[in-house]
Protein backbone atom coordinates (compact mmCIF):
# COMPACT_ATOMS: atom_id res chain seq x y z
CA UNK A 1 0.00 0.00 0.00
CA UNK A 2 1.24 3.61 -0.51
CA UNK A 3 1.46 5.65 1.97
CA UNK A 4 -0.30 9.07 2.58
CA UNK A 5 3.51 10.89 1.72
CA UNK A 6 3.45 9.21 -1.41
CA UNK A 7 -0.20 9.77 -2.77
CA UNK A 8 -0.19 13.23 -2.02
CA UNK A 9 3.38 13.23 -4.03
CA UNK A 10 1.20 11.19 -6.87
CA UNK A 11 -1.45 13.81 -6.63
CA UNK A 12 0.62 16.70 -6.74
CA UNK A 13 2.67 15.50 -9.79
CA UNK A 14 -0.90 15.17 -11.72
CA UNK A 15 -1.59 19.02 -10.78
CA UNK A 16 2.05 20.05 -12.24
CA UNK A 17 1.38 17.66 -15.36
CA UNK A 18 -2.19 19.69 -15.92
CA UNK A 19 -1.15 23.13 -15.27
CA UNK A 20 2.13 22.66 -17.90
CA UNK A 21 -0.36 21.62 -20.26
CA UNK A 22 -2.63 24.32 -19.60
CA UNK A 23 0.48 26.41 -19.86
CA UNK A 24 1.24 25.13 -23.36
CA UNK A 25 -2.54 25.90 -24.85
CA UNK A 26 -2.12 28.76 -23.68
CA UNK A 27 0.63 29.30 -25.77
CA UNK A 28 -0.60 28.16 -29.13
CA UNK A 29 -3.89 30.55 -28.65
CA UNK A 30 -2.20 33.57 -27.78
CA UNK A 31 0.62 32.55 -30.81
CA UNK A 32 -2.52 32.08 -33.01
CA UNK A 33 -4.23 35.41 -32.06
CA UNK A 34 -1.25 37.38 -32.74
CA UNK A 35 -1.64 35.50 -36.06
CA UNK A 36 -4.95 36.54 -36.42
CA UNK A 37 -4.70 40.30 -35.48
CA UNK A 38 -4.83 43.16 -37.58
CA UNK A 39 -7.01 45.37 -40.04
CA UNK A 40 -8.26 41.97 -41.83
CA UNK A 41 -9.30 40.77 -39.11
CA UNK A 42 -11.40 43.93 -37.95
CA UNK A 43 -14.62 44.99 -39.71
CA UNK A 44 -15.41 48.73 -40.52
CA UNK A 45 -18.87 49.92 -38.93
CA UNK A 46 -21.56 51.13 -40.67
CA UNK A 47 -24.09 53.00 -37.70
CA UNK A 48 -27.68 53.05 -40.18
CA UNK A 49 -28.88 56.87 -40.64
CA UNK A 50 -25.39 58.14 -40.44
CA UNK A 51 -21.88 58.73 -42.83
CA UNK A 52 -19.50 57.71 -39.32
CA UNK A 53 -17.45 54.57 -39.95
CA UNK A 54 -14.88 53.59 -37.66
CA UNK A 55 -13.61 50.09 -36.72
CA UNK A 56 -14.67 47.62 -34.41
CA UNK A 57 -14.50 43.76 -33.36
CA UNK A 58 -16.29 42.19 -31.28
CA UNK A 59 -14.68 38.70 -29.98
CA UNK A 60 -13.00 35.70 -30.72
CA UNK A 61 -13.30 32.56 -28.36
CA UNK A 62 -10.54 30.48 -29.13
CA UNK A 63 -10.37 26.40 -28.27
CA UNK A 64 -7.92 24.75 -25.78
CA UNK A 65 -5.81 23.66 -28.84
CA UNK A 66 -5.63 27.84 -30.33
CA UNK A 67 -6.81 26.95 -33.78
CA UNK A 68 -10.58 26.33 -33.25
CA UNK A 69 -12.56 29.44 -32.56
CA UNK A 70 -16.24 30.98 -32.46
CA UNK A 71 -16.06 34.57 -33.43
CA UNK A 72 -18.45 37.41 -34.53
CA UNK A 73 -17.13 40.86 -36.14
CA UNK A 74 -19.64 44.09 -36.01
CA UNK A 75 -20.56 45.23 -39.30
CA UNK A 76 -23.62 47.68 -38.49
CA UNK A 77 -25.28 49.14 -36.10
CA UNK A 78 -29.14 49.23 -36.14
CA UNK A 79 -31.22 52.07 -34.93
CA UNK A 80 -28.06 53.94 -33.63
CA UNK A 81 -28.90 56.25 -30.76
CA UNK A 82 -32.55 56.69 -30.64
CA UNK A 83 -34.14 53.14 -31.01
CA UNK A 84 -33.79 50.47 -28.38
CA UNK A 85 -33.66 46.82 -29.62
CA UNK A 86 -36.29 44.53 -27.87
CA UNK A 87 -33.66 42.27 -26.74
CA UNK A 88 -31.94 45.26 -24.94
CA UNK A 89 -29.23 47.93 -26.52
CA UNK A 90 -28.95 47.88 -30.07
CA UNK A 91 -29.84 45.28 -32.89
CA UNK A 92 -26.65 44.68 -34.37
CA UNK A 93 -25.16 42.57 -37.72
CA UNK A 94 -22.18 40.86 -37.41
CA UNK A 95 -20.61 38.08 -39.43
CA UNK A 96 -20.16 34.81 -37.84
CA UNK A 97 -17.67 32.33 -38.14
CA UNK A 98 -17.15 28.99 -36.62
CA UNK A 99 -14.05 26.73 -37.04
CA UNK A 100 -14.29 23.69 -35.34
CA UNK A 101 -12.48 20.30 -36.53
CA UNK A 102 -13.00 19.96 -40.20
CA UNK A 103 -16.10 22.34 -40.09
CA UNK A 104 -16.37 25.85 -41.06
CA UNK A 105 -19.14 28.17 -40.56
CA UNK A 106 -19.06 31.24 -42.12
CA UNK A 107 -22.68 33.91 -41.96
CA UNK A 108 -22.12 37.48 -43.05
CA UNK A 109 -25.25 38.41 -41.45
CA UNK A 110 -25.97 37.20 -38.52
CA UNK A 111 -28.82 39.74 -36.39
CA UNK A 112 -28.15 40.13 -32.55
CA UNK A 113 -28.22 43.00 -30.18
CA UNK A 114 -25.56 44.29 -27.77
CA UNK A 115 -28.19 43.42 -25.20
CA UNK A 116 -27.55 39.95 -25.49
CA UNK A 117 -24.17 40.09 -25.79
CA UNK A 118 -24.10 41.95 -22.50
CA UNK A 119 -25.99 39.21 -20.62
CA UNK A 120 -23.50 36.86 -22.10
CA UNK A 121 -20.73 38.46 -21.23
CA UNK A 122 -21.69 39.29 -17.42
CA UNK A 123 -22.21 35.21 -16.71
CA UNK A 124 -18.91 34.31 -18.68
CA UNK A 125 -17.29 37.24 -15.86
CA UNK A 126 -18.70 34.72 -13.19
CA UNK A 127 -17.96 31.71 -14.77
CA UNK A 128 -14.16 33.20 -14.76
CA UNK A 129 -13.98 34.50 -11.03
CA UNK A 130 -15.94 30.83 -10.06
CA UNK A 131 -14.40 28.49 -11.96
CA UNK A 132 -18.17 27.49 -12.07
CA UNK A 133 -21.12 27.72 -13.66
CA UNK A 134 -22.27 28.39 -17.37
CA UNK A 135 -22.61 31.71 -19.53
CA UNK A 136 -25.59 30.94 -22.35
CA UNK A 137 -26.17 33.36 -25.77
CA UNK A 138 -29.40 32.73 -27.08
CA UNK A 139 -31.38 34.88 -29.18
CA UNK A 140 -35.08 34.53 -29.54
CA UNK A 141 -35.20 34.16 -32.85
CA UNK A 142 -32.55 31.22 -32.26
CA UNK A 143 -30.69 31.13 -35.02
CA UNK A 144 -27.28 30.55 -32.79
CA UNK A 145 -27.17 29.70 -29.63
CA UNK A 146 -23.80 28.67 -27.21
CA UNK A 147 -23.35 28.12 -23.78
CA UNK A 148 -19.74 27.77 -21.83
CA UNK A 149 -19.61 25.08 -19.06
CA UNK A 150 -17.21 25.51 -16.66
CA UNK A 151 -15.27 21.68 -15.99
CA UNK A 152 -12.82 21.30 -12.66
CA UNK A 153 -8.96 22.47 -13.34
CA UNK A 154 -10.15 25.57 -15.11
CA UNK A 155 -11.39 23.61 -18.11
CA UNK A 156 -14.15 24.52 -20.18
CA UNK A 157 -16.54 23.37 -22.82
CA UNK A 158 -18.92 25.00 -25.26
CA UNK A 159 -21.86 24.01 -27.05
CA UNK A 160 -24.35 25.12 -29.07
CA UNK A 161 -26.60 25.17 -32.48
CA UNK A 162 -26.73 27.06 -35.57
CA UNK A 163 -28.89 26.95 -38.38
CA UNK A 164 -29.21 29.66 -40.61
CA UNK A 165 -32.81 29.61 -41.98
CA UNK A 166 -35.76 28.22 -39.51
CA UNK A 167 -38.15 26.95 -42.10
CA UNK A 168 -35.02 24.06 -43.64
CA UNK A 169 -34.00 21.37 -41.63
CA UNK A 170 -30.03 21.95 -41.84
CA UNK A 171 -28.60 22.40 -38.39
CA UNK A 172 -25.67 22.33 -37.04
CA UNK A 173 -24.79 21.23 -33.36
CA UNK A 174 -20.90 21.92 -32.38
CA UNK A 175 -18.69 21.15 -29.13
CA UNK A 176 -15.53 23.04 -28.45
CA UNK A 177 -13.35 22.42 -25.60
CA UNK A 178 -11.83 25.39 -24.10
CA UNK A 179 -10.65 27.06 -21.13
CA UNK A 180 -10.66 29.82 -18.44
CA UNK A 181 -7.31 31.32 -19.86
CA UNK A 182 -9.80 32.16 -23.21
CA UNK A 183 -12.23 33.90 -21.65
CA UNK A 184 -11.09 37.32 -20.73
CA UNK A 185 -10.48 38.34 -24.49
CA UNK A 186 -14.51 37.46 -24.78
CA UNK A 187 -15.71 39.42 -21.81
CA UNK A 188 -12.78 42.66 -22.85
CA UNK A 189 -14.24 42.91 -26.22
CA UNK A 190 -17.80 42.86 -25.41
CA UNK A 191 -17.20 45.49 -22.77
CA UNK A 192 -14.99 47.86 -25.40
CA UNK A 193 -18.57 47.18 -27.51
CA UNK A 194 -20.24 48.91 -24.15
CA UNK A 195 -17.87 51.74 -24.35
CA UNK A 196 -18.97 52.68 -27.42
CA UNK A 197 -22.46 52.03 -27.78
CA UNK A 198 -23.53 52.22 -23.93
CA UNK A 199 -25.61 49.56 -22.17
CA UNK A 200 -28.90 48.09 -22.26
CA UNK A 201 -29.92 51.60 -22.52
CA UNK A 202 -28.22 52.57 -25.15
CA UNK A 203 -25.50 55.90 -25.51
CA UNK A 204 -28.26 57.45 -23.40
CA UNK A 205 -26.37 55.89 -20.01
CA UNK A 206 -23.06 57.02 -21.27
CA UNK A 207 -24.37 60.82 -21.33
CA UNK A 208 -25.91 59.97 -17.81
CA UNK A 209 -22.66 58.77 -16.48
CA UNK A 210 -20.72 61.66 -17.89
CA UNK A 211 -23.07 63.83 -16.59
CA UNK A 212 -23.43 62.69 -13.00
CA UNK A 213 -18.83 62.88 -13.54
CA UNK A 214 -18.95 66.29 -14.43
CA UNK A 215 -21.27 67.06 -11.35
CA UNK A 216 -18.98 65.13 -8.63
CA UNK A 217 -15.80 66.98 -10.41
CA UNK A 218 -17.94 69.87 -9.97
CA UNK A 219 -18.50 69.64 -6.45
CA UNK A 220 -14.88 68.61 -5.65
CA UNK A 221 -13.42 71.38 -7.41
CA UNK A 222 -15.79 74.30 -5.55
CA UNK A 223 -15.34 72.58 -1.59
C-alpha cells in the first residue's frame, strides 16, 4: 500500500502535469491570435442613418488547442442612438464564423443586439472568477445559440446550435473544448462594444454617467 507521503506526491505531480499543459494551450492561442490580429481581421462599422465609420471587433473565443474558434465581427449598427432593440441595446449585424475540426461556418449576417451580448458576457465574468457555472447566448429568434460550461482544473466546454434559416432542416450542433485562460479576451471585447455604444440603454447611459462625472468633479473642485 502507498502511503499518505506518497499519494499526495502522486497527486501533486498530476496538478504540475495539468497546469504545464494548460500552460502550453495557452501558448498556441495567444501565438494564433497574434496571427490573427490586424485590419483583416477587424470589420469597418456602418451605424444606419449616419456617414461615421470607424472600426470595431467584437470577440474571438478560441479552443484549448488555439486553432478552433467561435467569433463574430460588427458590421452595423441598427437604430443607432434613438431606437432600443427589444432584446436590450442595439440590434446589431455581425458576421459569424465557426471553425471547429473539419467544419467551417461562415454567416455574413448574422442579427443580434448588444443586449444579449451583455448578458453573455456578465455570466462568462462569473464563470471566470468561479471556476463554475455556465454563460448561455441565445437569441429569440434562435438562429445561434452557445453556452460555456465551466469543468474542474479551469477547463471549459462549449456548445451550441446554428442553423441559418428556420423553415429548412439543416442544423448544425458543435462542441468546443476550451478554457478559463480564453475567456477574458470574450468578456474585454464585449465590454470595449459597451464603451462605445452604452448599455442596455443605449449611448443614453453614457451621457448619464458623464453627466453625473462632471457634477462630482464639480463639487470637488468648488469645496
Amino acid at each position: 500500500m502507498q502511503s499518505v507521503t506518497e499519494c499526495g506526491t502522486h497527486v501533486m505531480f498530476w496538478h504540475i502535469v495539468d497546469l504545464v499543459r494548460r500552460c502550453y494551450r495557452l501558448y498556441g492561442v495567444c501565438r494564433e491570435a497574434g496571427k490573427q490580429l490586424g485590419p483583416k481581421r477587424l470589420a469597418r462599422v456602418r451605424i444606419k442613418g449616419s456617414n461615421r465609420e470607424q472600426i470595431m471587433e467584437i470577440f474571438c473565443l478560441y479552443g484549448a488547442d488555439g486553432k478552433e474558434k467561435i467569433s463574430l465581427e460588427l458590421k452595423e449598427v441598427l437604430g443607432f442612438p434613438d431606437e432600443i432593440n427589444y432584446e436590450g441595446g442595439y440590434g446589431i449585424v455581425s458576421a459569424l464564423k465557426i471553425e471547429i475540426g473539419c467544419y467551417h461556418i461562415k454567416c455574413d449576417r448574422h442579427i443580434s443586439s448588444t443586449g444579449v451580448l451583455y448578458r453573455f458576457s456578465d455570466k462568462l465574468k462569473e464563470c471566470y472568477r468561479n471556476l463554475a457555472g455556465s454563460a448561455e447566448y441565445r437569441l429569440m429568434e434562435n438562429d445561434l445559440s452557445l453556452v460555456v460550461i465551466m469543468l474542474p482544473y479551469g477547463h471549459a466546454v462549449v456548445r451550441g446550435r446554428f442553423q441559418e434559416y428556420p423553415d429548412r432542416g439543416n442544423v448544425f450542433e458543435f462542441e468546443m473544448g476550451t478554457d478559463q485562460t480564453c475567456l477574458p479576451a470574450v468578456f474585454q471585447g464585449i465590454d470595449s462594444l459597451k464603451d462605445t455604444y452604452g448599455g442596455m440603454n443605449g449611448v443614453k447611459e453614457l451621457k448619464e454617467k458623464k453627466s453625473r462625472r462632471k457634477w462630482f468633479h464639480h463639487r470637488k473642485t468648488n469645496k
